[in-house]
PDB file of N, CA and C in Angstrom:
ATOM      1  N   UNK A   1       8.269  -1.609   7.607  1.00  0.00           N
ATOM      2  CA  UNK A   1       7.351  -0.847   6.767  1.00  0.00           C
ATOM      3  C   UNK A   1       8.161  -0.108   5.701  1.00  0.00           C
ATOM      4  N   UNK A   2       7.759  -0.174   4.307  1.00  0.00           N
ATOM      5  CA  UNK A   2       8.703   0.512   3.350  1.00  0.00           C
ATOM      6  C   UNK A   2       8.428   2.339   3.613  1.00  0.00           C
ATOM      7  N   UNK A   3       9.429   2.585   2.892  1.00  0.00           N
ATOM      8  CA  UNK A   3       9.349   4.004   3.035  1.00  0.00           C
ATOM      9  C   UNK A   3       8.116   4.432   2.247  1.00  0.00           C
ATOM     10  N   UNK A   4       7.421   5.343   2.428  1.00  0.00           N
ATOM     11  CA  UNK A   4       6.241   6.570   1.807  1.00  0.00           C
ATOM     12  C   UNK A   4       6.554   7.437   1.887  1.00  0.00           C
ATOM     13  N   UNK A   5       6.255   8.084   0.757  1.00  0.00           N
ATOM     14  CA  UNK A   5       5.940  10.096   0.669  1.00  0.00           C
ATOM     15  C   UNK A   5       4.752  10.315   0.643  1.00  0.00           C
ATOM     16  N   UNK A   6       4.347  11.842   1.554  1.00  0.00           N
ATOM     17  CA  UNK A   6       2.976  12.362   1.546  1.00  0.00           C
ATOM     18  C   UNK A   6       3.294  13.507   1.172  1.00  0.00           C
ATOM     19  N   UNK A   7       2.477  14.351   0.711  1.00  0.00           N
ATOM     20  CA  UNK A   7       3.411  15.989   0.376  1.00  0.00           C
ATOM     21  C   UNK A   7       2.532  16.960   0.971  1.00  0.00           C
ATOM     22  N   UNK A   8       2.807  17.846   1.778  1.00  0.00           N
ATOM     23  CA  UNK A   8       2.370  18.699   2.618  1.00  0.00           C
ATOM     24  C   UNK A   8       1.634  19.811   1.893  1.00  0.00           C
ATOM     25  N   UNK A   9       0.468  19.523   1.061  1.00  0.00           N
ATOM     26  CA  UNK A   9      -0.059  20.579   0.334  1.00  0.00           C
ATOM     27  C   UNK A   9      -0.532  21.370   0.953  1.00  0.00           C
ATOM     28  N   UNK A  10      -1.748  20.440   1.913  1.00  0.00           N
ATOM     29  CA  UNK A  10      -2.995  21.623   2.743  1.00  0.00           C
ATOM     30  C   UNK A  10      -2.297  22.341   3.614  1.00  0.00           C
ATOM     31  N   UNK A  11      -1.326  21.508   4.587  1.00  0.00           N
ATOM     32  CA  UNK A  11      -0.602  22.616   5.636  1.00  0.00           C
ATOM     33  C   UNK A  11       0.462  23.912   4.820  1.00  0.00           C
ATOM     34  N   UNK A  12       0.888  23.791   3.415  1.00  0.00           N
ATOM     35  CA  UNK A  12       1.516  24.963   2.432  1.00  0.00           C
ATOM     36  C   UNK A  12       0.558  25.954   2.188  1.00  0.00           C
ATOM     37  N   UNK A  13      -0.730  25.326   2.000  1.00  0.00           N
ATOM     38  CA  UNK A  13      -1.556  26.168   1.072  1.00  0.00           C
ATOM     39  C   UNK A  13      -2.308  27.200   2.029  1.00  0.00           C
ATOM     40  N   UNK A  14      -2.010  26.571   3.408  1.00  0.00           N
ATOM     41  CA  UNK A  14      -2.603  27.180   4.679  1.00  0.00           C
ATOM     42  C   UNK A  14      -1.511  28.683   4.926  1.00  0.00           C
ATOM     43  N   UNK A  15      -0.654  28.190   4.776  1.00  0.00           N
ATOM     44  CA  UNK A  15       0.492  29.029   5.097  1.00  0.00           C
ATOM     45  C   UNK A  15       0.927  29.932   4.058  1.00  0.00           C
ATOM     46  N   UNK A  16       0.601  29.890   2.640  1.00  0.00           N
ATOM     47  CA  UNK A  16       0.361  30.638   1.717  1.00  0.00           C
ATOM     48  C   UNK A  16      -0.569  31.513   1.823  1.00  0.00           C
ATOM     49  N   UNK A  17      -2.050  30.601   2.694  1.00  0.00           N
ATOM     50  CA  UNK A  17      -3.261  31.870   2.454  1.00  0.00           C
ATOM     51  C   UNK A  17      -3.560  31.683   1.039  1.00  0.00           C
ATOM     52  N   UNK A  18      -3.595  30.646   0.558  1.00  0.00           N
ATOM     53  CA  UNK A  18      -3.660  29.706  -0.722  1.00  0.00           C
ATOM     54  C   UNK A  18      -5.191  28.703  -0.727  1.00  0.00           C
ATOM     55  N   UNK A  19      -6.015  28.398  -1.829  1.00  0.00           N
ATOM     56  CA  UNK A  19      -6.355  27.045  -1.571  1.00  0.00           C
ATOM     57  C   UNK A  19      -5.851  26.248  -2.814  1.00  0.00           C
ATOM     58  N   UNK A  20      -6.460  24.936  -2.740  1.00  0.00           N
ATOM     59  CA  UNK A  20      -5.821  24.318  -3.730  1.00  0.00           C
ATOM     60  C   UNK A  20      -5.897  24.113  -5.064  1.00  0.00           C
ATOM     61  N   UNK A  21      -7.128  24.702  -5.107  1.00  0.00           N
ATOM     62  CA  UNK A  21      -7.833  25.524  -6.704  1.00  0.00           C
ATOM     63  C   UNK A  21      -6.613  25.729  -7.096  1.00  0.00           C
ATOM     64  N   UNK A  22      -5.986  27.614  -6.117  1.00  0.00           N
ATOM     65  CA  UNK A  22      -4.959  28.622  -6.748  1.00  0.00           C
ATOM     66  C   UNK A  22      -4.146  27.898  -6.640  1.00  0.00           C
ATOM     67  N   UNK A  23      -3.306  26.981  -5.903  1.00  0.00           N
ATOM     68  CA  UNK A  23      -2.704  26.154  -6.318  1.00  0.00           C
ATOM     69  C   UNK A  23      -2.392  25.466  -7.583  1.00  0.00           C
ATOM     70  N   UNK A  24      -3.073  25.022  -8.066  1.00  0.00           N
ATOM     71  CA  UNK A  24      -3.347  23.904  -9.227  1.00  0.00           C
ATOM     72  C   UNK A  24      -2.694  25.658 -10.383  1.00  0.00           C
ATOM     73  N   UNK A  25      -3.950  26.722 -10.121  1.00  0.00           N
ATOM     74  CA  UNK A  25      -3.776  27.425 -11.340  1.00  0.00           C
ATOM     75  C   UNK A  25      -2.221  27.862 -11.437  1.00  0.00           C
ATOM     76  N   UNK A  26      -1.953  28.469 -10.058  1.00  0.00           N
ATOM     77  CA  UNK A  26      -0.335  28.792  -9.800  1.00  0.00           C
ATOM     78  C   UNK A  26       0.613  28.098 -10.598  1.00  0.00           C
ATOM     79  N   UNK A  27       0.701  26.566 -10.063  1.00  0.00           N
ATOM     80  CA  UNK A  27       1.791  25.766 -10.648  1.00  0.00           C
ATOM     81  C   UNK A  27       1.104  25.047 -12.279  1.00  0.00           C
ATOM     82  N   UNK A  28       0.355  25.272 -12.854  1.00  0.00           N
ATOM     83  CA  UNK A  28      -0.484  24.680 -13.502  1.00  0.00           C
ATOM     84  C   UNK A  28      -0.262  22.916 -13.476  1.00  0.00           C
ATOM     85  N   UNK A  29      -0.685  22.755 -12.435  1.00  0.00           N
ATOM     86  CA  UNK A  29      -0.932  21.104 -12.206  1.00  0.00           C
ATOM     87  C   UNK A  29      -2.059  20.763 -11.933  1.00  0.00           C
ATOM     88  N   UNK A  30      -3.059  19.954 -12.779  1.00  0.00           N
ATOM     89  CA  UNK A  30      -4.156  19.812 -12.641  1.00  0.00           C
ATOM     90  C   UNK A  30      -4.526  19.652 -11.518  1.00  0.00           C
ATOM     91  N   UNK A  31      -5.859  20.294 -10.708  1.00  0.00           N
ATOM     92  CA  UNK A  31      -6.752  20.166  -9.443  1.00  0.00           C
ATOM     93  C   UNK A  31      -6.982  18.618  -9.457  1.00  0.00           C
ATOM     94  N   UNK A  32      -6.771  17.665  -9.942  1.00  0.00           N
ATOM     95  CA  UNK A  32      -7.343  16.574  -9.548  1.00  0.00           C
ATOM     96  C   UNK A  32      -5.821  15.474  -8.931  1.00  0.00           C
ATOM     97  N   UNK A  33      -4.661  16.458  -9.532  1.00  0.00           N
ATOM     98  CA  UNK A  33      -3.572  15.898  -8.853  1.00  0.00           C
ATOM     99  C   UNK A  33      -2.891  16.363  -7.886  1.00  0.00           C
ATOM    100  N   UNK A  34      -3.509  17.737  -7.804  1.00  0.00           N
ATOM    101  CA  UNK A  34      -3.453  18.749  -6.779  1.00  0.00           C
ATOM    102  C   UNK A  34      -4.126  17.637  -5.232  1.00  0.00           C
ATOM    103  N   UNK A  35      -5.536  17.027  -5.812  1.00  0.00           N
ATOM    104  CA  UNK A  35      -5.703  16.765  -4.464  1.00  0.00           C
ATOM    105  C   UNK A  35      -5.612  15.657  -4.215  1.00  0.00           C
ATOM    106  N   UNK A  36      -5.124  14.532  -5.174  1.00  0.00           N
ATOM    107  CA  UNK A  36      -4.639  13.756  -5.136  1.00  0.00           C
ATOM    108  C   UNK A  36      -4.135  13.746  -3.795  1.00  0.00           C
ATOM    109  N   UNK A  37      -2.507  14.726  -4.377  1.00  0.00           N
ATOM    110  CA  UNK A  37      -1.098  14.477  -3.505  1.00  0.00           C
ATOM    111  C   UNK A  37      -1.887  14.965  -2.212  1.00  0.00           C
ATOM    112  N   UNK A  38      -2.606  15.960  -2.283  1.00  0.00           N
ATOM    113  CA  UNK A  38      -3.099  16.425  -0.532  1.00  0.00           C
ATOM    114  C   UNK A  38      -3.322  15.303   0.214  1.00  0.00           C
ATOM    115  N   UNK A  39      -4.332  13.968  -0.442  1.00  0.00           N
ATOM    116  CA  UNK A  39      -5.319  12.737   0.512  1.00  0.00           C
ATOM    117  C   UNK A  39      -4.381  11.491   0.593  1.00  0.00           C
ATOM    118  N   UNK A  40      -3.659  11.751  -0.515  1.00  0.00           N
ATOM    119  CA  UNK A  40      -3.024  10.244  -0.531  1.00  0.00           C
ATOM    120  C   UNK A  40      -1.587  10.055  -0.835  1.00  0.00           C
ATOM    121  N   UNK A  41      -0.691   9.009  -0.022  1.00  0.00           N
ATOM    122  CA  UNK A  41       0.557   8.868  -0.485  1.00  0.00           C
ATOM    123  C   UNK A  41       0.869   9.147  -1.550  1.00  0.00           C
ATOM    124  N   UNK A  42       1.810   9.282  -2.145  1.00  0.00           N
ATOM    125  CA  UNK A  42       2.499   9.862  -3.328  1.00  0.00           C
ATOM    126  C   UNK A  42       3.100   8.564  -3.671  1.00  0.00           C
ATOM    127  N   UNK A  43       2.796   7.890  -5.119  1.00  0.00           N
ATOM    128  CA  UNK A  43       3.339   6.874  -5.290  1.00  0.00           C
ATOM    129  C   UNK A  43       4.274   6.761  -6.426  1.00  0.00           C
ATOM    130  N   UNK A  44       4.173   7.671  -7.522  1.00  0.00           N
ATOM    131  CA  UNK A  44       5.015   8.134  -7.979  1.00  0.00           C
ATOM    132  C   UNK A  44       5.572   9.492  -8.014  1.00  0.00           C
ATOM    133  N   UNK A  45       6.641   9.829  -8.120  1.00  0.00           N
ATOM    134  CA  UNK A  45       7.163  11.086  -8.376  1.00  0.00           C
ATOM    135  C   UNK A  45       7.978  11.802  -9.539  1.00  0.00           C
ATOM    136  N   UNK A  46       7.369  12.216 -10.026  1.00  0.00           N
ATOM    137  CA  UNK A  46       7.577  13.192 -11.563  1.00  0.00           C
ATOM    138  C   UNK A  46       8.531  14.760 -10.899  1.00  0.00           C
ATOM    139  N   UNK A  47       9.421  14.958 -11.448  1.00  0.00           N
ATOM    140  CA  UNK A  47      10.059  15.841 -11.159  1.00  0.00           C
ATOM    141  C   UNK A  47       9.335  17.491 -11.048  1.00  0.00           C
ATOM    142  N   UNK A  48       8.754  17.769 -12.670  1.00  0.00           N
ATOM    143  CA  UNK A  48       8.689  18.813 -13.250  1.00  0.00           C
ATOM    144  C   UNK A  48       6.900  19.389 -12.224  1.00  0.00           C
ATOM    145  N   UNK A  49       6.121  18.914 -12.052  1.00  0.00           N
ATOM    146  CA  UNK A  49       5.119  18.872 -11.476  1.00  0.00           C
ATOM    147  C   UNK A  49       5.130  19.083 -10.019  1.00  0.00           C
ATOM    148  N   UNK A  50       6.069  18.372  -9.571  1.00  0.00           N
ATOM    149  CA  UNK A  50       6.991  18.462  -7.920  1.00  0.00           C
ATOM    150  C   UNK A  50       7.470  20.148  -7.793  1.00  0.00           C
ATOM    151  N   UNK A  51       8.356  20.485  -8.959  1.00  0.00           N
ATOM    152  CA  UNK A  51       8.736  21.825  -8.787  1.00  0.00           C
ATOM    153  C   UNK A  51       8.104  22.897  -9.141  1.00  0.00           C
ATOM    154  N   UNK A  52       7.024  22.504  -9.706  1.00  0.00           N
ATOM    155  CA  UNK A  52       5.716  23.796  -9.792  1.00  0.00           C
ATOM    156  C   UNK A  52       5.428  23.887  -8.328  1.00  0.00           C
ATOM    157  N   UNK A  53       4.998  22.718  -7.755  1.00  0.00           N
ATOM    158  CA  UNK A  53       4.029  22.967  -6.789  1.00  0.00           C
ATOM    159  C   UNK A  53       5.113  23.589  -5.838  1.00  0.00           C
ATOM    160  N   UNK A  54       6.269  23.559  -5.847  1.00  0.00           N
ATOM    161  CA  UNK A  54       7.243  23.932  -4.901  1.00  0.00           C
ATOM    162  C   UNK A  54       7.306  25.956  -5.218  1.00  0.00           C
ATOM    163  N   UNK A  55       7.371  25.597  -6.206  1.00  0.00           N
ATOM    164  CA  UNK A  55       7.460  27.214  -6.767  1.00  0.00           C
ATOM    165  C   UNK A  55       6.457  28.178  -6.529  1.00  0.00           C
ATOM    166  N   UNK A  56       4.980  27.023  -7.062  1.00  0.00           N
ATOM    167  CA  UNK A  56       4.065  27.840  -6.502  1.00  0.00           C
ATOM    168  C   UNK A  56       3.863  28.301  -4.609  1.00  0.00           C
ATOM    169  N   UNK A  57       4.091  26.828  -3.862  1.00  0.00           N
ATOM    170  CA  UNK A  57       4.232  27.111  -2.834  1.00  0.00           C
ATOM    171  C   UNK A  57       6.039  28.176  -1.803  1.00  0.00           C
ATOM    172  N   UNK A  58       6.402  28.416  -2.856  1.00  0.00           N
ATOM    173  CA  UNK A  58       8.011  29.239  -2.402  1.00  0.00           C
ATOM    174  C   UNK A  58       8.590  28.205  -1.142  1.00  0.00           C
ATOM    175  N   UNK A  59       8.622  27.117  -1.878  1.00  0.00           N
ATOM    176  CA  UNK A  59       8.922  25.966  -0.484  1.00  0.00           C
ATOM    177  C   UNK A  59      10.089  25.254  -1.247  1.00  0.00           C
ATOM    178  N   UNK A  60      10.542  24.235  -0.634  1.00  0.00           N
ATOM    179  CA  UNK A  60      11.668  23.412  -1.247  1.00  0.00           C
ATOM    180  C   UNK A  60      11.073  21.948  -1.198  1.00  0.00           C
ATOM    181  N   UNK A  61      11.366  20.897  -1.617  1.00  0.00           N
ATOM    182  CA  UNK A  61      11.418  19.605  -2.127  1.00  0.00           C
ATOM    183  C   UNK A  61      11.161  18.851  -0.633  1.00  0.00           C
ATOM    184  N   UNK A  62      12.300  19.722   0.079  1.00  0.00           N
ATOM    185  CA  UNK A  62      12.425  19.254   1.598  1.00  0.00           C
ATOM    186  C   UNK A  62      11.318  19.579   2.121  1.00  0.00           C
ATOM    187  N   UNK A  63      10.846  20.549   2.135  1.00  0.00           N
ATOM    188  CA  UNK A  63       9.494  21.190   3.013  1.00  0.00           C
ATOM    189  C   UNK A  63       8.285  20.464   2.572  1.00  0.00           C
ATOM    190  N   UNK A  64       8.335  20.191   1.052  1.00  0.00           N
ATOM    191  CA  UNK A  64       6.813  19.621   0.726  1.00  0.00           C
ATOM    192  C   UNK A  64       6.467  18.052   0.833  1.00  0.00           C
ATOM    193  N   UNK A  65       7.688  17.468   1.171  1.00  0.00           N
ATOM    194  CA  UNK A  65       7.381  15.665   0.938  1.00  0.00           C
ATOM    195  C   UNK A  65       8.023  15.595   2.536  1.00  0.00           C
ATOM    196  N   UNK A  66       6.764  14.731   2.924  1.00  0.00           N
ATOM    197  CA  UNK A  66       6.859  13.956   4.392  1.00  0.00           C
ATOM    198  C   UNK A  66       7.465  12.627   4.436  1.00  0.00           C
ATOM    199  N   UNK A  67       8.491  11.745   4.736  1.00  0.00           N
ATOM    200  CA  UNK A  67       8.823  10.469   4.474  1.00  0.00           C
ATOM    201  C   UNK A  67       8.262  10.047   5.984  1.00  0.00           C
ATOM    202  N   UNK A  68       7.980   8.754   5.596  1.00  0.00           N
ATOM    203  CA  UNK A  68       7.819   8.094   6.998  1.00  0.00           C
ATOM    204  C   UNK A  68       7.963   6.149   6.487  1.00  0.00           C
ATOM    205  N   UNK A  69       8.113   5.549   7.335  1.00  0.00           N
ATOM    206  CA  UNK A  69       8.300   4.675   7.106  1.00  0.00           C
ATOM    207  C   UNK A  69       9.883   3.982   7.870  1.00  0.00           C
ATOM    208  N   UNK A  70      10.090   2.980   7.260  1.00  0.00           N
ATOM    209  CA  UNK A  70      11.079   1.956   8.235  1.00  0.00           C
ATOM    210  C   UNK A  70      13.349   3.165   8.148  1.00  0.00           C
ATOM    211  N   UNK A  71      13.393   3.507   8.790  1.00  0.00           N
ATOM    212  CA  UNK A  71      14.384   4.403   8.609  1.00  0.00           C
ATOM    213  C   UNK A  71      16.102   3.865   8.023  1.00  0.00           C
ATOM    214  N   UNK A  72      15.847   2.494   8.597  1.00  0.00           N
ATOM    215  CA  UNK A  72      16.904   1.572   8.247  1.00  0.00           C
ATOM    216  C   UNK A  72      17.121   1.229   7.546  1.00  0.00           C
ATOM    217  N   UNK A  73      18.238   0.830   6.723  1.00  0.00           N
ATOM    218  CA  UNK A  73      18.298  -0.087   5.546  1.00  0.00           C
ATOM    219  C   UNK A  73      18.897  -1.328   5.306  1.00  0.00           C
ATOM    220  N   UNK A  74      18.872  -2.006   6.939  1.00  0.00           N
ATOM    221  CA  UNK A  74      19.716  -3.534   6.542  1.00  0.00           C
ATOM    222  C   UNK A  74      19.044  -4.318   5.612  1.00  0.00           C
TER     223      UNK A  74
END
């Protein structure tokens, strides 16, 4: 299975005491990519948008993207 990213919005935004509205306004990243990343793999990744939501959430890169997938690389 190839590797995927999911990004841990709802469980951040929980832990902020956040929803994903203030989210979106926080990092200004539109609500519709806001919930995007919440429902669905992450298929591309844009840097600058990544580190709002990180900023807004006071989290790191590490904390917000879930990998899962095949761990190996032969």
């Amino acid at each position: 299975m190839p590797f995927q990213a999911k990004l841990r919005i709802r469980e951040l935004c929980d832990r902020q005491k956040i929803t994903m509205s203030k989210l979106s306004r926080l990092s200004s990243v539109n609500y519709n990519t806001i919930h995007r990343w919440a429902h669905q793999p992450l298929l591309r990744m844009d840097a600058d948008p990544l580190f709002r939501v990180c900023r807004a959430l006071e989290c790191t890169l590490d904390e917000l993207i879930e990998w899962t997938g095949d761990e190996t690389l032969s």
